[in-house]
C-alpha atoms as a PDB file:
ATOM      1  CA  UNK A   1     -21.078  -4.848   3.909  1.00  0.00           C
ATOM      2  CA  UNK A   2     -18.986  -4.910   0.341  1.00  0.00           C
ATOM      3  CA  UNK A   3     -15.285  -4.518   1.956  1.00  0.00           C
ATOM      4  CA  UNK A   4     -11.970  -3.635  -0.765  1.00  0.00           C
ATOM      5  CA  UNK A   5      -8.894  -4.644   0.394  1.00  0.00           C
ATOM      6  CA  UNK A   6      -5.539  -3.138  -1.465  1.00  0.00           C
ATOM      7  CA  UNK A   7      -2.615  -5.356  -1.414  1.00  0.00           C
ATOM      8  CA  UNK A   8       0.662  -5.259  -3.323  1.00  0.00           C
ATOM      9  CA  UNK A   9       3.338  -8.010  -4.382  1.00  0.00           C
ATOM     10  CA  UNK A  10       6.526  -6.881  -3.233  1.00  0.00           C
ATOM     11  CA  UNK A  11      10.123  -8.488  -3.190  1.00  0.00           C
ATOM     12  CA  UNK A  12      10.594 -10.385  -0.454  1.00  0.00           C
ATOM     13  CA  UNK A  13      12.650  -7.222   2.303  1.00  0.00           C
ATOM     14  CA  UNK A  14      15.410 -10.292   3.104  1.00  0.00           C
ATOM     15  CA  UNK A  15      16.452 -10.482  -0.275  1.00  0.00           C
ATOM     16  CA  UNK A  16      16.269  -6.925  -1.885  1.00  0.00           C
ATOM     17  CA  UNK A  17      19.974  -6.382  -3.493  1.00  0.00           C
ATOM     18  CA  UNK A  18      21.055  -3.413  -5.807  1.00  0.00           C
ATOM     19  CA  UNK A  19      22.214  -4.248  -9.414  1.00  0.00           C
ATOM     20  CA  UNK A  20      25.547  -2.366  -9.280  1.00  0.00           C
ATOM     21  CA  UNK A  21      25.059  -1.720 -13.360  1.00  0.00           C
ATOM     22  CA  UNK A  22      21.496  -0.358 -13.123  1.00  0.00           C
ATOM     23  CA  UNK A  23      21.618   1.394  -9.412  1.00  0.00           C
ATOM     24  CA  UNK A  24      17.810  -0.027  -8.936  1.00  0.00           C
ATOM     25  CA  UNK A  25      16.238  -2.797  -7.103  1.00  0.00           C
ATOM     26  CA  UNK A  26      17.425  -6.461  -8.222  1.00  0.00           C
ATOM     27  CA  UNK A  27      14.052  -8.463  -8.843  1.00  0.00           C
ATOM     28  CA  UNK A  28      15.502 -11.273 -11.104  1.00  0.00           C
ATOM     29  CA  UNK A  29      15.683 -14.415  -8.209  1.00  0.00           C
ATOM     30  CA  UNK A  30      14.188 -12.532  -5.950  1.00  0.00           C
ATOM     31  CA  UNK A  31      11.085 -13.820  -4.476  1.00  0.00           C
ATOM     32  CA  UNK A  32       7.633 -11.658  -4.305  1.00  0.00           C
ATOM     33  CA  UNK A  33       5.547 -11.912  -1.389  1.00  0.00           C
ATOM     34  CA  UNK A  34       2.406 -10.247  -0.511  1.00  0.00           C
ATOM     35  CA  UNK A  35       3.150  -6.608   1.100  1.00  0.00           C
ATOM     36  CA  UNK A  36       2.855  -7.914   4.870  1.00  0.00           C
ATOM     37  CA  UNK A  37       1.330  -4.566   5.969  1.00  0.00           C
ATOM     38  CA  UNK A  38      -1.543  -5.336   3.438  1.00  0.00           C
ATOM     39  CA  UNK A  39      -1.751  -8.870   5.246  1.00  0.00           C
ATOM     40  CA  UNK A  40      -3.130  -6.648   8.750  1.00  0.00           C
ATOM     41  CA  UNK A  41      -5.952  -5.150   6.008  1.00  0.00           C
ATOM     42  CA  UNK A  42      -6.921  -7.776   4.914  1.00  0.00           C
ATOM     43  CA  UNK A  43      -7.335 -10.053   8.502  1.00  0.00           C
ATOM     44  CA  UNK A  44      -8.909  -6.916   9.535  1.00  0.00           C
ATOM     45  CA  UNK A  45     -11.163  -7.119   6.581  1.00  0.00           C
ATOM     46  CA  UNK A  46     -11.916 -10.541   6.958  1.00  0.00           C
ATOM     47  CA  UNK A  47     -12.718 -10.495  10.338  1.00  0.00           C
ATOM     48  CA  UNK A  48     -14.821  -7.434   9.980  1.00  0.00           C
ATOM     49  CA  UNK A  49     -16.780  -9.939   7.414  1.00  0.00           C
ATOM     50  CA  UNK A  50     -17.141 -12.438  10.296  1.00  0.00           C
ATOM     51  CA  UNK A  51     -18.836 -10.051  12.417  1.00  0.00           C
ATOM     52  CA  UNK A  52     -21.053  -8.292  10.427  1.00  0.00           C
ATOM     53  CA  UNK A  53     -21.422  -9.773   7.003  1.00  0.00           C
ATOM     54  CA  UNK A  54     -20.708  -9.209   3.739  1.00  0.00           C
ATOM     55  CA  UNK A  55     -17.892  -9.902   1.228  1.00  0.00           C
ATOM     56  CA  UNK A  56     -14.122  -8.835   0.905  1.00  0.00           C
ATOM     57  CA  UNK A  57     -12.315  -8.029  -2.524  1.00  0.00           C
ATOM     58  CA  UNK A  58      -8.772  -8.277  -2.669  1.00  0.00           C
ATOM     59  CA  UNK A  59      -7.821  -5.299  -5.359  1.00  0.00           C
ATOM     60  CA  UNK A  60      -4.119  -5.601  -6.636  1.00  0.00           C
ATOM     61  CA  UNK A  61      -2.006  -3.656  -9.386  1.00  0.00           C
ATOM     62  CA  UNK A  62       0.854  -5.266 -11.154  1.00  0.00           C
ATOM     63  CA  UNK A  63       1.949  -7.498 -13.522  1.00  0.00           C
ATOM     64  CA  UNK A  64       0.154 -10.944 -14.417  1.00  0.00           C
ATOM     65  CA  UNK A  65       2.273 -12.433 -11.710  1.00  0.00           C
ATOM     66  CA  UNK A  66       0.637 -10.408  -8.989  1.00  0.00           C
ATOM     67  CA  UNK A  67      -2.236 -12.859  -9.414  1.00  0.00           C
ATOM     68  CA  UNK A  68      -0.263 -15.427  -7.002  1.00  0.00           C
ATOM     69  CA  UNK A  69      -0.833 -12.211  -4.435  1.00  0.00           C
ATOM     70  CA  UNK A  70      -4.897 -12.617  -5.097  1.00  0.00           C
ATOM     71  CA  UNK A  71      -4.736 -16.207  -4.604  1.00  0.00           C
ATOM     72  CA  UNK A  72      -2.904 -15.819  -1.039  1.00  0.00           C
ATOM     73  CA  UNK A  73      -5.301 -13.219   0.069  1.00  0.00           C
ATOM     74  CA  UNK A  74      -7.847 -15.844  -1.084  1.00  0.00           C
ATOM     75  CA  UNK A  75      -6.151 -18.576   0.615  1.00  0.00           C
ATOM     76  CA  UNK A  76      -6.728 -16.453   3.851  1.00  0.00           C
ATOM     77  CA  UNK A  77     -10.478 -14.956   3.599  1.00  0.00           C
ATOM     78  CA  UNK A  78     -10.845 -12.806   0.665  1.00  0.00           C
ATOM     79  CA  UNK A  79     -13.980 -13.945  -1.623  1.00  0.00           C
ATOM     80  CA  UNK A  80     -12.575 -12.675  -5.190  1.00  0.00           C
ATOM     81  CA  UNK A  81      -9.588 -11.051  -6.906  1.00  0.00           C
ATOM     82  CA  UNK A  82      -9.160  -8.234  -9.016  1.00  0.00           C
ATOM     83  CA  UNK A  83      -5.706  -7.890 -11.129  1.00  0.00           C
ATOM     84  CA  UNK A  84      -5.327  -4.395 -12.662  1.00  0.00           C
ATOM     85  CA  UNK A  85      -2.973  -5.171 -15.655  1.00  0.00           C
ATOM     86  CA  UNK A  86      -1.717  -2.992 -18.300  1.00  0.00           C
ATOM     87  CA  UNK A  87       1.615  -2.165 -20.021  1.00  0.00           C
ATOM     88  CA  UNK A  88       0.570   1.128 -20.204  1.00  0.00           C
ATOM     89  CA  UNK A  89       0.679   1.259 -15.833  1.00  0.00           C
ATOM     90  CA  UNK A  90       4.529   0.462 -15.721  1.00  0.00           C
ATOM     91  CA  UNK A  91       6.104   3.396 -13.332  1.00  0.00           C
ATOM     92  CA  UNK A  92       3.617   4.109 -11.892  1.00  0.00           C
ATOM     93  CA  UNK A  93       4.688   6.179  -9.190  1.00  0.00           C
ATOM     94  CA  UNK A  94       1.921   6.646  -6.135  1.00  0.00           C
ATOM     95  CA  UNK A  95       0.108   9.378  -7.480  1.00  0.00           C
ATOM     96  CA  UNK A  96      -0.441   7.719 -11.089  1.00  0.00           C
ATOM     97  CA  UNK A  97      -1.320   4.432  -9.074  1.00  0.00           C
ATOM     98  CA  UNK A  98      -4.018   6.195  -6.245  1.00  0.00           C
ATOM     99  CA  UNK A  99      -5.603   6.884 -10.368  1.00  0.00           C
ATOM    100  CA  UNK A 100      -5.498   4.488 -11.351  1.00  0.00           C
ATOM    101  CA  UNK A 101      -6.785   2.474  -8.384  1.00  0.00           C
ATOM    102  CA  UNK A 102      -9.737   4.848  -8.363  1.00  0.00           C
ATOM    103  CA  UNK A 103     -10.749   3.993 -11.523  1.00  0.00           C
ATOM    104  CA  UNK A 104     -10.417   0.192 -10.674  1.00  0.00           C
ATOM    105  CA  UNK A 105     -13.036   0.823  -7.792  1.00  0.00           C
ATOM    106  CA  UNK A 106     -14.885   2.936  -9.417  1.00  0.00           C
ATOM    107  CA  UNK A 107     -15.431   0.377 -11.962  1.00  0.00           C
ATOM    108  CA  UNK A 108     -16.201  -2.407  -9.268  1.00  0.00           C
ATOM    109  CA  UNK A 109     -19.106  -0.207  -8.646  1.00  0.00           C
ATOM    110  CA  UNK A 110     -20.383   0.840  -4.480  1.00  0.00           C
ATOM    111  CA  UNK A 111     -18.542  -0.161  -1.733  1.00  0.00           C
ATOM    112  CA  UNK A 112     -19.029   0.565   1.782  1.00  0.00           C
ATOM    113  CA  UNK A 113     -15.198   0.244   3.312  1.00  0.00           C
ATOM    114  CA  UNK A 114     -11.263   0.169   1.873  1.00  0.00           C
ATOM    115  CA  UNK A 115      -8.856  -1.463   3.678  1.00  0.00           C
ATOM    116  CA  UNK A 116      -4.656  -0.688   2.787  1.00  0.00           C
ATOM    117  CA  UNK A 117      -1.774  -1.530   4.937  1.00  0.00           C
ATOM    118  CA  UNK A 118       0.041   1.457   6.223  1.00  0.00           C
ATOM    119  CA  UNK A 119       2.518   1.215   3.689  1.00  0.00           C
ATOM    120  CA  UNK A 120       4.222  -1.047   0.976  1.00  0.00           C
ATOM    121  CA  UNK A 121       8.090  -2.148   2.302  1.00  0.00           C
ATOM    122  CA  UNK A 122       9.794  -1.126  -1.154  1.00  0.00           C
ATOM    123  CA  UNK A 123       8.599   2.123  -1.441  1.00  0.00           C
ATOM    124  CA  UNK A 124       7.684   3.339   1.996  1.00  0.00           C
ATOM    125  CA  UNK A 125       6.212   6.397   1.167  1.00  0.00           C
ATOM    126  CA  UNK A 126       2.197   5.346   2.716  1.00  0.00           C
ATOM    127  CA  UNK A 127       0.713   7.566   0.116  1.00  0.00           C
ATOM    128  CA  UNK A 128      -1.488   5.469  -1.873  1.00  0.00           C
ATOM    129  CA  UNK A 129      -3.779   4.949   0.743  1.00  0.00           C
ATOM    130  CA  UNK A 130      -4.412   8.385   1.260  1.00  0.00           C
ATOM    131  CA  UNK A 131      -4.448   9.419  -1.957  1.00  0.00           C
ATOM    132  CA  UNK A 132      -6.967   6.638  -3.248  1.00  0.00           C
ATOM    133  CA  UNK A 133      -9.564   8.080  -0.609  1.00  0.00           C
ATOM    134  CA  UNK A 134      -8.997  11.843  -2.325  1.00  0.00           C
ATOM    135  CA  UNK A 135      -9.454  10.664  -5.658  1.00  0.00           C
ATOM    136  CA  UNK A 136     -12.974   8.923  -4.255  1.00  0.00           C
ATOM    137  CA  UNK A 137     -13.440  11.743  -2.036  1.00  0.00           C
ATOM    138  CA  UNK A 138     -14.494   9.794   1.132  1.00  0.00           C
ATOM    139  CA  UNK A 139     -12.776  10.372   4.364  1.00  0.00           C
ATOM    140  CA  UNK A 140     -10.044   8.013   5.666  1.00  0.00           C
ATOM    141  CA  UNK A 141      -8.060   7.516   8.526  1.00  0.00           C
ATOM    142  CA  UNK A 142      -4.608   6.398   8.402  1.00  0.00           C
ATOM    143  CA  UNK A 143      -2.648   4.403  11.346  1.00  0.00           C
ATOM    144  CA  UNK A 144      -5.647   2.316  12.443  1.00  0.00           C
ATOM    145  CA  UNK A 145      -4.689   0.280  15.101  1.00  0.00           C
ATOM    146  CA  UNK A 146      -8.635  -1.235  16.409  1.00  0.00           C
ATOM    147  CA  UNK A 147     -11.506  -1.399  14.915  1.00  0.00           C
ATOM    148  CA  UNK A 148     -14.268  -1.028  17.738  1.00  0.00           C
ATOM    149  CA  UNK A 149     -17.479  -0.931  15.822  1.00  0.00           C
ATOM    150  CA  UNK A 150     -19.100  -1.209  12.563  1.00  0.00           C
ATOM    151  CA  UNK A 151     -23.153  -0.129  12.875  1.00  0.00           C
ATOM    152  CA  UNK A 152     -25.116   1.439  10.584  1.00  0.00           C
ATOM    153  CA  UNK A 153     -22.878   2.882   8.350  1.00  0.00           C
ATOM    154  CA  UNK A 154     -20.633   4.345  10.962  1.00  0.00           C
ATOM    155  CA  UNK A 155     -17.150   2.551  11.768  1.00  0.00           C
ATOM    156  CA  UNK A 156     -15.165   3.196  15.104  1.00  0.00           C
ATOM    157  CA  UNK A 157     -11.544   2.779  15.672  1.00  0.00           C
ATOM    158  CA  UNK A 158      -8.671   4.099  17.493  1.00  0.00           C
ATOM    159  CA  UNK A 159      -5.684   5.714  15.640  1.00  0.00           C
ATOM    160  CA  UNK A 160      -1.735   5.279  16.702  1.00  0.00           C
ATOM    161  CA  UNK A 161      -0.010   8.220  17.800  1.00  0.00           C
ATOM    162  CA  UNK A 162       2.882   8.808  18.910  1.00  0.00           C
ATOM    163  CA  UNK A 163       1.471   9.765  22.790  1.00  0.00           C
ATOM    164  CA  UNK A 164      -0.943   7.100  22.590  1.00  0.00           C
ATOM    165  CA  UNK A 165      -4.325   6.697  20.486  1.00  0.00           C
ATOM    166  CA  UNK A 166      -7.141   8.741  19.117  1.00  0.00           C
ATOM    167  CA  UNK A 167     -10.830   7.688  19.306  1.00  0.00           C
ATOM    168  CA  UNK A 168     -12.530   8.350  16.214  1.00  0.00           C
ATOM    169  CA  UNK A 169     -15.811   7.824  14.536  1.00  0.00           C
ATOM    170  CA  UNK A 170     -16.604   7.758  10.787  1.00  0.00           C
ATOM    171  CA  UNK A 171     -19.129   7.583   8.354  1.00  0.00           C
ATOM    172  CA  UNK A 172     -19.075   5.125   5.250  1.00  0.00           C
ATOM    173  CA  UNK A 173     -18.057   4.918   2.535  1.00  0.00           C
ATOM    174  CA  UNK A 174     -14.793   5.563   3.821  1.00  0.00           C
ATOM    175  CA  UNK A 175     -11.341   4.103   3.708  1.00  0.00           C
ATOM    176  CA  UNK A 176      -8.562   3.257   6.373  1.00  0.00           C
ATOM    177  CA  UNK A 177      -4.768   2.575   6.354  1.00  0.00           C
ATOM    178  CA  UNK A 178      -3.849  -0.319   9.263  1.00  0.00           C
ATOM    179  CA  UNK A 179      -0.730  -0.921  11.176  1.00  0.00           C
ATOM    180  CA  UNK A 180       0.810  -4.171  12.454  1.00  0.00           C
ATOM    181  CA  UNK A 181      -0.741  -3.909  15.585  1.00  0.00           C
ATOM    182  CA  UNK A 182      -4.138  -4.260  15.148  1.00  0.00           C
ATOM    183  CA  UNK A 183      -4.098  -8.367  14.647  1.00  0.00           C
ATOM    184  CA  UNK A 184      -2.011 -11.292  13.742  1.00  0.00           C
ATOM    185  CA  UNK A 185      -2.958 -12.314  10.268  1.00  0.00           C
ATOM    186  CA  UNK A 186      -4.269 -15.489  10.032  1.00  0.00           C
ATOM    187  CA  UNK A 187      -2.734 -18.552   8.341  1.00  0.00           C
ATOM    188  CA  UNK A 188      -4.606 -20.268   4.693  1.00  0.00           C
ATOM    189  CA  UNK A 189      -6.836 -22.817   5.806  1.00  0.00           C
ATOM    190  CA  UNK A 190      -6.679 -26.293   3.729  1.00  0.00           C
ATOM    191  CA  UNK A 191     -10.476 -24.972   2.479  1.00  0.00           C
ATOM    192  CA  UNK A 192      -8.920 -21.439   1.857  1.00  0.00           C
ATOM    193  CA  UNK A 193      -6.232 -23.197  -0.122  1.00  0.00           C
ATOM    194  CA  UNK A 194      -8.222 -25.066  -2.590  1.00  0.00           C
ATOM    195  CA  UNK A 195     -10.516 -22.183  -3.128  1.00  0.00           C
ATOM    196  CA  UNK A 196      -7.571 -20.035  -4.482  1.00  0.00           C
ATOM    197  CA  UNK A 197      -6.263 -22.790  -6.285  1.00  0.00           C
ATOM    198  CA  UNK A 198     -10.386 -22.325  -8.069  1.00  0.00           C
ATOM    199  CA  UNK A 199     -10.021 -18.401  -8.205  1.00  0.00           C
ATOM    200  CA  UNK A 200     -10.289 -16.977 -11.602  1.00  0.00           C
ATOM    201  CA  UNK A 201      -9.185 -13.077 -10.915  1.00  0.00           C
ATOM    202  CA  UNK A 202     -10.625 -10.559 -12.982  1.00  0.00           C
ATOM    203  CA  UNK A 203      -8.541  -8.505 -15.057  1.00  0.00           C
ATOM    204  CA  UNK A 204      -9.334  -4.833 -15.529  1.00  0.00           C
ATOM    205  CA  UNK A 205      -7.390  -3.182 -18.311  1.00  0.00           C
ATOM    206  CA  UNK A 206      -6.975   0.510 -19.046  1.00  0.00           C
ATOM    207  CA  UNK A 207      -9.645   0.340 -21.444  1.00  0.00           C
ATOM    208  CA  UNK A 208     -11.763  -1.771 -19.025  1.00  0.00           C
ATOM    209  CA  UNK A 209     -11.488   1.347 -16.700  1.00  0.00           C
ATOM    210  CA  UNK A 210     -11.743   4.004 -18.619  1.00  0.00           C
ATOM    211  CA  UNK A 211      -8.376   5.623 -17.572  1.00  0.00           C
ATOM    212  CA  UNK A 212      -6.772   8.699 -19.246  1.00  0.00           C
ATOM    213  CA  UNK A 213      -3.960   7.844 -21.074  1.00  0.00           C
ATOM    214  CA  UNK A 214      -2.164  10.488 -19.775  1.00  0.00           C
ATOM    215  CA  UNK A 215      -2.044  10.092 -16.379  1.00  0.00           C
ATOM    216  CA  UNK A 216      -1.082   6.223 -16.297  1.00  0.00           C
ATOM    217  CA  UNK A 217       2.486   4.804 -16.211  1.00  0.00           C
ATOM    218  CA  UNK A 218       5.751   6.597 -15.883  1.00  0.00           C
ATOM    219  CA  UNK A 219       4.214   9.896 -17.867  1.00  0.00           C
ATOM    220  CA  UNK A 220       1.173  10.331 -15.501  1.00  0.00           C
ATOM    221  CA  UNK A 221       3.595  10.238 -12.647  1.00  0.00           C
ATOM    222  CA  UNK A 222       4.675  14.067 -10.941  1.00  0.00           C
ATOM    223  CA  UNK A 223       7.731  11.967  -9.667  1.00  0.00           C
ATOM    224  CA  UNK A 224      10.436   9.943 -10.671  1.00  0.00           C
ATOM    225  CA  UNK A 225      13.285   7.481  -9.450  1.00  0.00           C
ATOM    226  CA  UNK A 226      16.345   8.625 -11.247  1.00  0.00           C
ATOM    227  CA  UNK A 227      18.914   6.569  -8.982  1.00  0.00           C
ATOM    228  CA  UNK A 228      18.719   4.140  -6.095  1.00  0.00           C
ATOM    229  CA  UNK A 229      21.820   3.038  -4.310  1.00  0.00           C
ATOM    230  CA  UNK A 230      23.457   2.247  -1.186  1.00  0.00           C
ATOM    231  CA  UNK A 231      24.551   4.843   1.282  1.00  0.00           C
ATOM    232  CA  UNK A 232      28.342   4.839   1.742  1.00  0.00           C
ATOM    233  CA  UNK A 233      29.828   5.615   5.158  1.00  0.00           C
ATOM    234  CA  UNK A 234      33.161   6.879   6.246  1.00  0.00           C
ATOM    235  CA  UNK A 235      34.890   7.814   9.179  1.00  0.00           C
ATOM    236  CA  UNK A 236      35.399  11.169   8.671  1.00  0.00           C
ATOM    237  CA  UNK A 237      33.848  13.589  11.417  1.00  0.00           C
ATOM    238  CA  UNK A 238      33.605  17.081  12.310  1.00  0.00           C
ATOM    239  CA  UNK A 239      33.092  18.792  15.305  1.00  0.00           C
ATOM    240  CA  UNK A 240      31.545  21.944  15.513  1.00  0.00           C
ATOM    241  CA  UNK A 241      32.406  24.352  18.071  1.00  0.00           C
ATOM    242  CA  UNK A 242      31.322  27.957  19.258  1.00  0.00           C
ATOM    243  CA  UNK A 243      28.384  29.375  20.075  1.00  0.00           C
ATOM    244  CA  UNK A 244      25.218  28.286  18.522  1.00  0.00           C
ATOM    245  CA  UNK A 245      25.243  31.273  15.899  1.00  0.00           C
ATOM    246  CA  UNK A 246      28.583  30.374  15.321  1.00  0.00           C
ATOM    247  CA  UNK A 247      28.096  26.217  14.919  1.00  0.00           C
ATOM    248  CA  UNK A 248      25.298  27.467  12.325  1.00  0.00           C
ATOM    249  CA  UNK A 249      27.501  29.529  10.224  1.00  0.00           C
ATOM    250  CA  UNK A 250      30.147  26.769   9.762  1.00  0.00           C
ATOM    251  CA  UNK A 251      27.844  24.252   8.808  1.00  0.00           C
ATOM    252  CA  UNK A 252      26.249  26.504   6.235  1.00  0.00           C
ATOM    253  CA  UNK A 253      29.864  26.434   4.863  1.00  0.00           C
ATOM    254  CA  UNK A 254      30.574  22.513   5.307  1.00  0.00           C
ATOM    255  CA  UNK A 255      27.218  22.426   3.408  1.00  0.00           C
ATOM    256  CA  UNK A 256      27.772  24.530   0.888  1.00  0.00           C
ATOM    257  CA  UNK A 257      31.469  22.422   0.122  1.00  0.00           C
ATOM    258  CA  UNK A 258      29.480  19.234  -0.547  1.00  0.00           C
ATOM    259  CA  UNK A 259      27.090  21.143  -3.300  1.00  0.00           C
END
């Protein structure tokens, strides 16, 4: 079984900071860890390995630096890295990256299962997963929280919910998002350790892929981050009083006050 794995380096939550100048996320000083969400993939992924076979690629976008994310998921089970790195994928917002993603996998040629964490902590939008299994067209689930079997090209898991769990079963090639709960990720043997230390990544370009031009970066991206900042609280309050139709109508006009 040929498992992909997404993960993403991300600043470390404990230190994210706002440069008051800029109004976006601080990143100078601050340390970049692997996205721990992506850590639950890619135990689940390795484990999945254990039981049935196969290998697990560890798939990352970013800079040159996000290569120190392929040698942790290395470190902890993964067989090989691949670092999709271009200039031309800066701003990437999730549904230029599920793109160019595609292409990456595409390129890496069949495949029988995707594993992404639920979401990444500094965006938090858990789009990318999705959105990568639209632009392959398999199905996915999202919210995995067990993985019961994995037979003859059919995997079974249960889903979270927010009442409990659904049972599902799916055919492969096929793609799932995990949450924390479905395992404790394991910690880098000595023998995972000095195999990353060994790991050459490869590097797919744009080019390499053969990725339009115009839907990479900041102008292949429907959205955009104009301004980031820090909520600012005050004591004022208002209370509302009447009957319902009457609450709504003076909120319409509070609302309209703060446009």
């Amino acid at each position: 079984m040929k498992i992909i794995v997404c993960v993403k380096q991300v600043p470390d939550a404990k230190d994210v900071r706002l440069d008051p100048k800029t109004n976006t996320l601080a990143r100078e000083g601050v340390e970049s860890i692997m996205n721990p969400f992506d850590r639950h993939a890619l135990e689940a992924a390795v484990v999945l390995k254990e039981q049935y076979g196969g290998t697990v690629t560890a798939i990352t976008m970013g800079p040159p630096q996000a290569e120190e994310t392929l040698r942790d998921a290395v470190a902890c089970g993964a067989d090989e890295g691949v670092l999709v790195s271009d200039r031309a994928f800066a701003g990437a917002d999730t549904w230029a990256t599920s793109y160019t993603l595609a292409k990456a996998v595409e390129k890496l040629g069949e495949f029988d299962l995707i594993l992404c964490g639920k979401q990444a902590i500094d965006g938090d939008t858990a789009q990318v997963g999705p959105g990568l299994a639209q632009r392959l067209d398999i199905p996915y689930v999202a919210y995995a929280r067990k993985i019961t079997e994995c037979v003859d090209g059919v995997i079974r898991l249960e889903r979270l919910m927010d009442d409990g769990y659904d049972e599902i079963e799916m055919g492969m090639p096929a793609l799932m998002t995990v949450v924390k709960e479905i395992n404790e990720p394991r910690v880098p043997s000595l023998k995972g350790k000095m195999k990353a230390k060994k790991m050459q990544a490869t590097v797919l370009t744009a080019a390499d892929i053969g990725a339009d031009p115009e839907c990479l970066g900041l102008q292949g991206s429907t959205t955009q981050v104009v301004k980031v900042f820090s909520p600012q609280f005050s004591a004022e309050r208002c209370m509302l009083t009447g009957t319902v139709d009457e609450q709504v109508d003076q909120l319409l006009v509070k609302l309209e006050e703060l446009l």
